[in-house]
N, C-alpha and C. Protein backbone atom coordinates (compact mmCIF):
# COMPACT_ATOMS: atom_id res chain seq x y z
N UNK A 1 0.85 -1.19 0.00
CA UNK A 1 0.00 0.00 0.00
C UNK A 1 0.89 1.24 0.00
N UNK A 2 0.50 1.86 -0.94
CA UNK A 2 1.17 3.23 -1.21
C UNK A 2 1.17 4.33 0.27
N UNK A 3 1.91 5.20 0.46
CA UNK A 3 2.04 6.14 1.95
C UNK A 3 1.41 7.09 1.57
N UNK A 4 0.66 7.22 2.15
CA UNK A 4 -0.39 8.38 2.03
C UNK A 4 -0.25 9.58 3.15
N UNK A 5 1.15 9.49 3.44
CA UNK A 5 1.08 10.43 4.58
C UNK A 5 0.57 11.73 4.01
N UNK A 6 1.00 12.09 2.82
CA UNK A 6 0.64 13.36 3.00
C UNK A 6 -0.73 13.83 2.35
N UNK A 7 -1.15 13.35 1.83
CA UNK A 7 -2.51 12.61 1.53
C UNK A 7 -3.51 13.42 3.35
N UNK A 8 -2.77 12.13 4.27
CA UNK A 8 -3.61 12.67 4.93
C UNK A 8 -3.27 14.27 5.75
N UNK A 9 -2.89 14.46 5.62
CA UNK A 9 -1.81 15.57 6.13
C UNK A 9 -2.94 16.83 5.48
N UNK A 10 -3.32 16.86 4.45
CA UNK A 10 -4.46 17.62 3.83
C UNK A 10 -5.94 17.16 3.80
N UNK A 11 -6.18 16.29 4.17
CA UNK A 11 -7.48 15.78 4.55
C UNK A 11 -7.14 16.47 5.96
N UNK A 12 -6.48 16.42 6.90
CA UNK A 12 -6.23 17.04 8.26
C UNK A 12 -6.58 18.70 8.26
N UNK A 13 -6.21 19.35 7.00
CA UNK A 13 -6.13 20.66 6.85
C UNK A 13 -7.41 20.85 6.56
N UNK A 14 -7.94 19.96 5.98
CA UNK A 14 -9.25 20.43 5.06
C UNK A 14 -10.77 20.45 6.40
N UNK A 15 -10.25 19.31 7.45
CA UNK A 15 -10.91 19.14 8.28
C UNK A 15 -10.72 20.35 9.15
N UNK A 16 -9.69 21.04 8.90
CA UNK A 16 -9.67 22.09 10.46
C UNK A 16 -10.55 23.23 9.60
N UNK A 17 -9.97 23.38 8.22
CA UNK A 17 -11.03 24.31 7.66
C UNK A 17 -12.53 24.28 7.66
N UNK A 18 -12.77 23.17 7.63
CA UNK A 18 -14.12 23.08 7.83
C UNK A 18 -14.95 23.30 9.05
N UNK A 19 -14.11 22.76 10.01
CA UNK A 19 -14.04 23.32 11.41
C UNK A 19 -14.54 24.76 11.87
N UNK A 20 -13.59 25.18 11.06
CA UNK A 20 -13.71 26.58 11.47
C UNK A 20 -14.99 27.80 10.78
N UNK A 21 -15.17 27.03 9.57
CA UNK A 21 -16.38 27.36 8.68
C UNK A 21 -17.39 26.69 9.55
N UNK A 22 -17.65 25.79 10.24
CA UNK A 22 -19.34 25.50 11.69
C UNK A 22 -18.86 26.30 12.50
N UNK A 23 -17.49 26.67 12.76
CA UNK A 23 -18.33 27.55 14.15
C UNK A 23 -18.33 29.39 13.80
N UNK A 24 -18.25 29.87 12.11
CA UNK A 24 -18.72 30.70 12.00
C UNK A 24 -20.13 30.64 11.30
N UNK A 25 -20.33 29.40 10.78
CA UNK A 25 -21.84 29.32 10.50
C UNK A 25 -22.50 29.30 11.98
N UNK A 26 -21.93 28.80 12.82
CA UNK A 26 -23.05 28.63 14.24
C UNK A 26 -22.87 30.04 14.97
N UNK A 27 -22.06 30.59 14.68
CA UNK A 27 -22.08 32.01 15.17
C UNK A 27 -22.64 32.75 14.66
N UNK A 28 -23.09 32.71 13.28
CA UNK A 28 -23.99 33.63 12.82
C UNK A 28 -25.44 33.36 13.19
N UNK A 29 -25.61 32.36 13.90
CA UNK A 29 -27.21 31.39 13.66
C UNK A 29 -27.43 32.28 15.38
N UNK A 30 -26.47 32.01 15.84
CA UNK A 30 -26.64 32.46 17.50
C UNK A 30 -26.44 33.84 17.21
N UNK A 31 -26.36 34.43 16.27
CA UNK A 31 -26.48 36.00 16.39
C UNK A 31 -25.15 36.78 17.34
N UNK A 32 -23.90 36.25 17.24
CA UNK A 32 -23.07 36.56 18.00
C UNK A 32 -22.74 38.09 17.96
N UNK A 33 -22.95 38.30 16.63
CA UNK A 33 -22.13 39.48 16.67
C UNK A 33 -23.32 40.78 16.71
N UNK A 34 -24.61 40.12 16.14
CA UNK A 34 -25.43 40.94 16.35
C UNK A 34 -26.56 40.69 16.14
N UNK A 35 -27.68 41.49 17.60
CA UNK A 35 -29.05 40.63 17.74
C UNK A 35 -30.31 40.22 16.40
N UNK A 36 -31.33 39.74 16.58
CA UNK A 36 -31.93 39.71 15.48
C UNK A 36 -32.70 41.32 15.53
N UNK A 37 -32.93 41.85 13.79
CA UNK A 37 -33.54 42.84 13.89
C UNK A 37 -34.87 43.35 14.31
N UNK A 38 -35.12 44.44 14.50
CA UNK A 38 -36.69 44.50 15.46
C UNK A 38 -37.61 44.63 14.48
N UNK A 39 -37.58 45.48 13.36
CA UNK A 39 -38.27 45.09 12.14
C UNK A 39 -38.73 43.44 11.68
N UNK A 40 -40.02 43.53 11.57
CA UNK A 40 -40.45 42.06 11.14
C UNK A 40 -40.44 41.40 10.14
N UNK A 41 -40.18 42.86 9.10
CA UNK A 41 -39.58 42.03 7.42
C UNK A 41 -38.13 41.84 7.40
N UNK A 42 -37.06 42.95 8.24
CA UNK A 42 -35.71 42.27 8.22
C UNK A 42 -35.63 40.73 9.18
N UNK A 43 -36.60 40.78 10.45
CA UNK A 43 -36.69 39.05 10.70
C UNK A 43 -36.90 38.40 10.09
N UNK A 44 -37.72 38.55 9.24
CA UNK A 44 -38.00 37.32 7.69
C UNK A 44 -36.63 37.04 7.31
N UNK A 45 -35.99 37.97 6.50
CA UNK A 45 -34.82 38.06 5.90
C UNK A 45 -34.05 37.49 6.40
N UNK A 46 -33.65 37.59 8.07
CA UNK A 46 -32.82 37.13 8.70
C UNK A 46 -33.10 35.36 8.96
N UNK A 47 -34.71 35.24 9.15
CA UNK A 47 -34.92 33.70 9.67
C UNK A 47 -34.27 33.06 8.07
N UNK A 48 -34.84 33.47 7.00
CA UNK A 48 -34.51 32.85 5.56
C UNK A 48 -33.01 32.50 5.66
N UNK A 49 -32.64 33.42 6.08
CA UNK A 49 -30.55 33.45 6.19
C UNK A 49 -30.55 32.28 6.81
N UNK A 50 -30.59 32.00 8.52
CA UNK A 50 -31.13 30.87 9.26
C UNK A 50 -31.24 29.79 8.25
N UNK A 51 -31.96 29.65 7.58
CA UNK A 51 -32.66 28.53 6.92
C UNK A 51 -30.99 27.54 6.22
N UNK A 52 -30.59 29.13 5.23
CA UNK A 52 -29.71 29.08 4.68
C UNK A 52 -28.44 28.14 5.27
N UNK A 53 -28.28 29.24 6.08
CA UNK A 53 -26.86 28.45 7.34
C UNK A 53 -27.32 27.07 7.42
N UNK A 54 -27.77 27.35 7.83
CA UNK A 54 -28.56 25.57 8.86
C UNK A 54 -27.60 24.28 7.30
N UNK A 55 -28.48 24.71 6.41
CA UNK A 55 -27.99 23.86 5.28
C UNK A 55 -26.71 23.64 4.53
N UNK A 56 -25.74 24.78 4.78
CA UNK A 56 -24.41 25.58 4.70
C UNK A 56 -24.32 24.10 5.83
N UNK A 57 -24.53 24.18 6.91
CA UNK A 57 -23.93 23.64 8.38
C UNK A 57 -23.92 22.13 8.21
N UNK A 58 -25.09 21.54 7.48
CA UNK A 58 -25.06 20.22 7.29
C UNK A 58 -24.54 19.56 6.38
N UNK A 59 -23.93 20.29 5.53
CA UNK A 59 -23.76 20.10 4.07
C UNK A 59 -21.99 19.92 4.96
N UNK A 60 -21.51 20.84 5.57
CA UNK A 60 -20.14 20.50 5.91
C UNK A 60 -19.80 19.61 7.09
N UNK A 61 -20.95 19.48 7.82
CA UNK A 61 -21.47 18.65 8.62
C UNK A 61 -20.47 17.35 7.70
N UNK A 62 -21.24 16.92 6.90
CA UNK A 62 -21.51 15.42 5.98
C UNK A 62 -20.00 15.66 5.29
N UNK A 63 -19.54 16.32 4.92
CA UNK A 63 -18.20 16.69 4.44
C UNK A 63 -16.73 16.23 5.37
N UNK A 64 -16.96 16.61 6.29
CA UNK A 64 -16.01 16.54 7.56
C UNK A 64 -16.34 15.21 8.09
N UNK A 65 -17.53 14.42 8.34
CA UNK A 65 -17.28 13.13 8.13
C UNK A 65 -16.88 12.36 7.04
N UNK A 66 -17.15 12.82 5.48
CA UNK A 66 -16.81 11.65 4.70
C UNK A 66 -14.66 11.93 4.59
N UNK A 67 -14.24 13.15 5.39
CA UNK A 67 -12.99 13.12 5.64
C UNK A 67 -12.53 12.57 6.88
N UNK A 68 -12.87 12.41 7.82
CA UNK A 68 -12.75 11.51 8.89
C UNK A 68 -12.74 10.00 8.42
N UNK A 69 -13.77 9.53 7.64
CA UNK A 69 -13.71 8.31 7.65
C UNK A 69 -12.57 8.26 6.58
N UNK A 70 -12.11 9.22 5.63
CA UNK A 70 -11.42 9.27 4.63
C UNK A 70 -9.66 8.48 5.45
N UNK A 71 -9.57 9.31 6.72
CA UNK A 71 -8.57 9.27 7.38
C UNK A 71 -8.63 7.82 8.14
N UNK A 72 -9.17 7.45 8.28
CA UNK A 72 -9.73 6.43 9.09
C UNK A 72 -9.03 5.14 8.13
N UNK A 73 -9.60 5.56 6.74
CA UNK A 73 -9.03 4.07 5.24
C UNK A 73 -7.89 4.53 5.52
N UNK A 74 -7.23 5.53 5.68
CA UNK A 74 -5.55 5.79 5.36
C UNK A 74 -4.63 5.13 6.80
N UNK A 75 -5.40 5.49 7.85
CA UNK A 75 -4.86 4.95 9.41
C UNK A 75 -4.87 3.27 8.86
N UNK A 76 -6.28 2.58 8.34
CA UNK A 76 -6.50 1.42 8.28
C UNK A 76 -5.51 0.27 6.96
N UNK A 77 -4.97 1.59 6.22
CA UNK A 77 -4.54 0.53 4.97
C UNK A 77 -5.32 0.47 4.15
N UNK A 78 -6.73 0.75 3.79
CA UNK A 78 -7.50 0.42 3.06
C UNK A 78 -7.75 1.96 1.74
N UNK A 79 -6.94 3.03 2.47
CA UNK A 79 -7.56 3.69 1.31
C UNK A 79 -7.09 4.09 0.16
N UNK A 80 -7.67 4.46 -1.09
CA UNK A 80 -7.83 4.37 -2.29
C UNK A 80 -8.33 2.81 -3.36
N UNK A 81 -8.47 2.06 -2.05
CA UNK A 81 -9.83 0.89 -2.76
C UNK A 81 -11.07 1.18 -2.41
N UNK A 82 -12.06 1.14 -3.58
CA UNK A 82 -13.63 1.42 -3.44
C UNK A 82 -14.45 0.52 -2.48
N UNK A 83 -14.84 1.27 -1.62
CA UNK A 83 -15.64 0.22 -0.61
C UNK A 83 -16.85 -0.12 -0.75
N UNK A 84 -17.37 -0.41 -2.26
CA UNK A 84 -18.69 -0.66 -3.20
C UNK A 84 -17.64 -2.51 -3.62
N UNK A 85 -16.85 -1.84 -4.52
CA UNK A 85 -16.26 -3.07 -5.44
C UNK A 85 -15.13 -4.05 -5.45
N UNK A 86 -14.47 -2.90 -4.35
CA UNK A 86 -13.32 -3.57 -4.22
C UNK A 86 -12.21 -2.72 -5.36
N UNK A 87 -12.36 -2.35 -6.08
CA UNK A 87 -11.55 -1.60 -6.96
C UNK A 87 -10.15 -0.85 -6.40
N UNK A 88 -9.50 -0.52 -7.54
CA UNK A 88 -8.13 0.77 -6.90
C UNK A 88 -9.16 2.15 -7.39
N UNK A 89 -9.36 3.09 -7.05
CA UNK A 89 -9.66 3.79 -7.44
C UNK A 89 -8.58 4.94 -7.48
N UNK A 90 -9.00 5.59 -8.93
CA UNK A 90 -7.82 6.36 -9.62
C UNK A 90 -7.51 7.06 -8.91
N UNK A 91 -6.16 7.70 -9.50
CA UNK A 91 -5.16 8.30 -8.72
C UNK A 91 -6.20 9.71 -9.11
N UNK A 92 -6.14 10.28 -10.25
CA UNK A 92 -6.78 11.45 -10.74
C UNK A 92 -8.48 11.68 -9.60
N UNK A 93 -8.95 10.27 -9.69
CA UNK A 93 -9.91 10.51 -8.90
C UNK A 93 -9.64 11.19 -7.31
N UNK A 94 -8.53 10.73 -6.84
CA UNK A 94 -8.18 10.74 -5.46
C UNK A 94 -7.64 12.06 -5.23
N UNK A 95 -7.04 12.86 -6.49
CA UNK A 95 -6.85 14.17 -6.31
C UNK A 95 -7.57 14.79 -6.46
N UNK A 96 -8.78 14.63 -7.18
CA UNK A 96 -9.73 15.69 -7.37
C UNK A 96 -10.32 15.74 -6.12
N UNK A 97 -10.77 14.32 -5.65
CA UNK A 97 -11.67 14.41 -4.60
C UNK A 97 -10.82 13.19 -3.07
N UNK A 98 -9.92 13.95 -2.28
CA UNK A 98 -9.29 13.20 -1.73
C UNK A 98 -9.96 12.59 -0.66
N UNK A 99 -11.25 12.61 -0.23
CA UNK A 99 -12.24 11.77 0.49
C UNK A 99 -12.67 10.76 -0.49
N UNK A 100 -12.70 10.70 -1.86
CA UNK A 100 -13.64 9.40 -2.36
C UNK A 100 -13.52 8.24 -1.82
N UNK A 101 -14.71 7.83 -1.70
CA UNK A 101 -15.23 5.59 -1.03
C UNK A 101 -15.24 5.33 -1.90
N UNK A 102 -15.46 5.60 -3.10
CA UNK A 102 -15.78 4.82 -4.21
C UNK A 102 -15.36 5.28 -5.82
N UNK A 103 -15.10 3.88 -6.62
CA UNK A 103 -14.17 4.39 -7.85
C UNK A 103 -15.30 4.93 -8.34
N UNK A 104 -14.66 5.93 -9.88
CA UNK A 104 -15.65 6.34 -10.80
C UNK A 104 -16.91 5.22 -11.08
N UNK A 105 -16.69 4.37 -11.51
CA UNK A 105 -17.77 3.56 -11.94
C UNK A 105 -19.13 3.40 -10.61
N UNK A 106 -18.22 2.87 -9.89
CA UNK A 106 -19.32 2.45 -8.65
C UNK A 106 -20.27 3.97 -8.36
N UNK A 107 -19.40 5.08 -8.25
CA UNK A 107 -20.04 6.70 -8.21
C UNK A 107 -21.46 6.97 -9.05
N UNK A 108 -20.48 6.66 -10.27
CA UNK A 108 -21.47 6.87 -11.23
C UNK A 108 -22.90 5.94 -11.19
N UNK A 109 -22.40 4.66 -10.92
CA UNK A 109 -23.66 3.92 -11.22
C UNK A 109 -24.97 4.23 -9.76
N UNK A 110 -24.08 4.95 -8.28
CA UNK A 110 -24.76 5.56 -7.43
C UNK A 110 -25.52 6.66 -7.78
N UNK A 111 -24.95 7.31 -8.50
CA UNK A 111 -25.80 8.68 -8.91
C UNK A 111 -26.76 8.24 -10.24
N UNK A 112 -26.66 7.35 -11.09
CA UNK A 112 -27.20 7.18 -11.81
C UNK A 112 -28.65 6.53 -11.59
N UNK A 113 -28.37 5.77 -10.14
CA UNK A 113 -29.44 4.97 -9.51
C UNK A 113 -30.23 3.68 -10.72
N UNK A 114 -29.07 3.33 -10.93
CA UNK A 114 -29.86 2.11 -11.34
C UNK A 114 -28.75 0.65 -10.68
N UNK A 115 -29.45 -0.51 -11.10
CA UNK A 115 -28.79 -1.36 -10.34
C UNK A 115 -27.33 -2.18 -10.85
């Protein structure tokens, strides 16, 4: 198995970044820096924002785990094989997207949703 140290070394970076992007999404949700407005159409505006974050929050939420577990195949030995097929999955793939579980094919045929 190829050394992926540094591999993970940026999955590490990517995780602190993300890190740090929830706790300024959760700081904006808690109104840290400033209360909600007293006007009831800028509260609209503001709950819609809310809405926004929230989804911003889960979206990196799901991100920062599929890099955890990313780190997890590299601690384990197992990563850059697809955990659908068993495959190597490409090198090109692994730079574009250095969390991928799964090779192009297996991806594709997930998003494609057929069997």
């Amino acid at each position: 198995m190829k050394d992926y140290q540094e591999v993970r070394e940026q999955l590490i970076n990517m995780l602190k970044e993300l890190d740090e992007r929830l706790d300024r999404i959760s700081a904006d949700i808690r109104r840290v820096d400033k209360p909600l407005e007293q006007d009831f159409s800028e509260q609209a505006v503001e709950t819609e924002n809310d809405e926004v974050l929230d989804a911003l929050g889960d979206t990196t939420r799901e991100e920062a785990e599929q890099i955890k577990q990313a780190i997890s195949r590299i601690d384990a030995g197992s990563y850059g094989i697809c955990t659908s097929c068993g495959a190597v999955i490409g090198q090109d793939r692994l730079h574009a997207l250095p969390f991928a579980k799964l090779c192009i094919d297996c991806a594709e045929h997930l998003e494609s949703g057929t069997d």
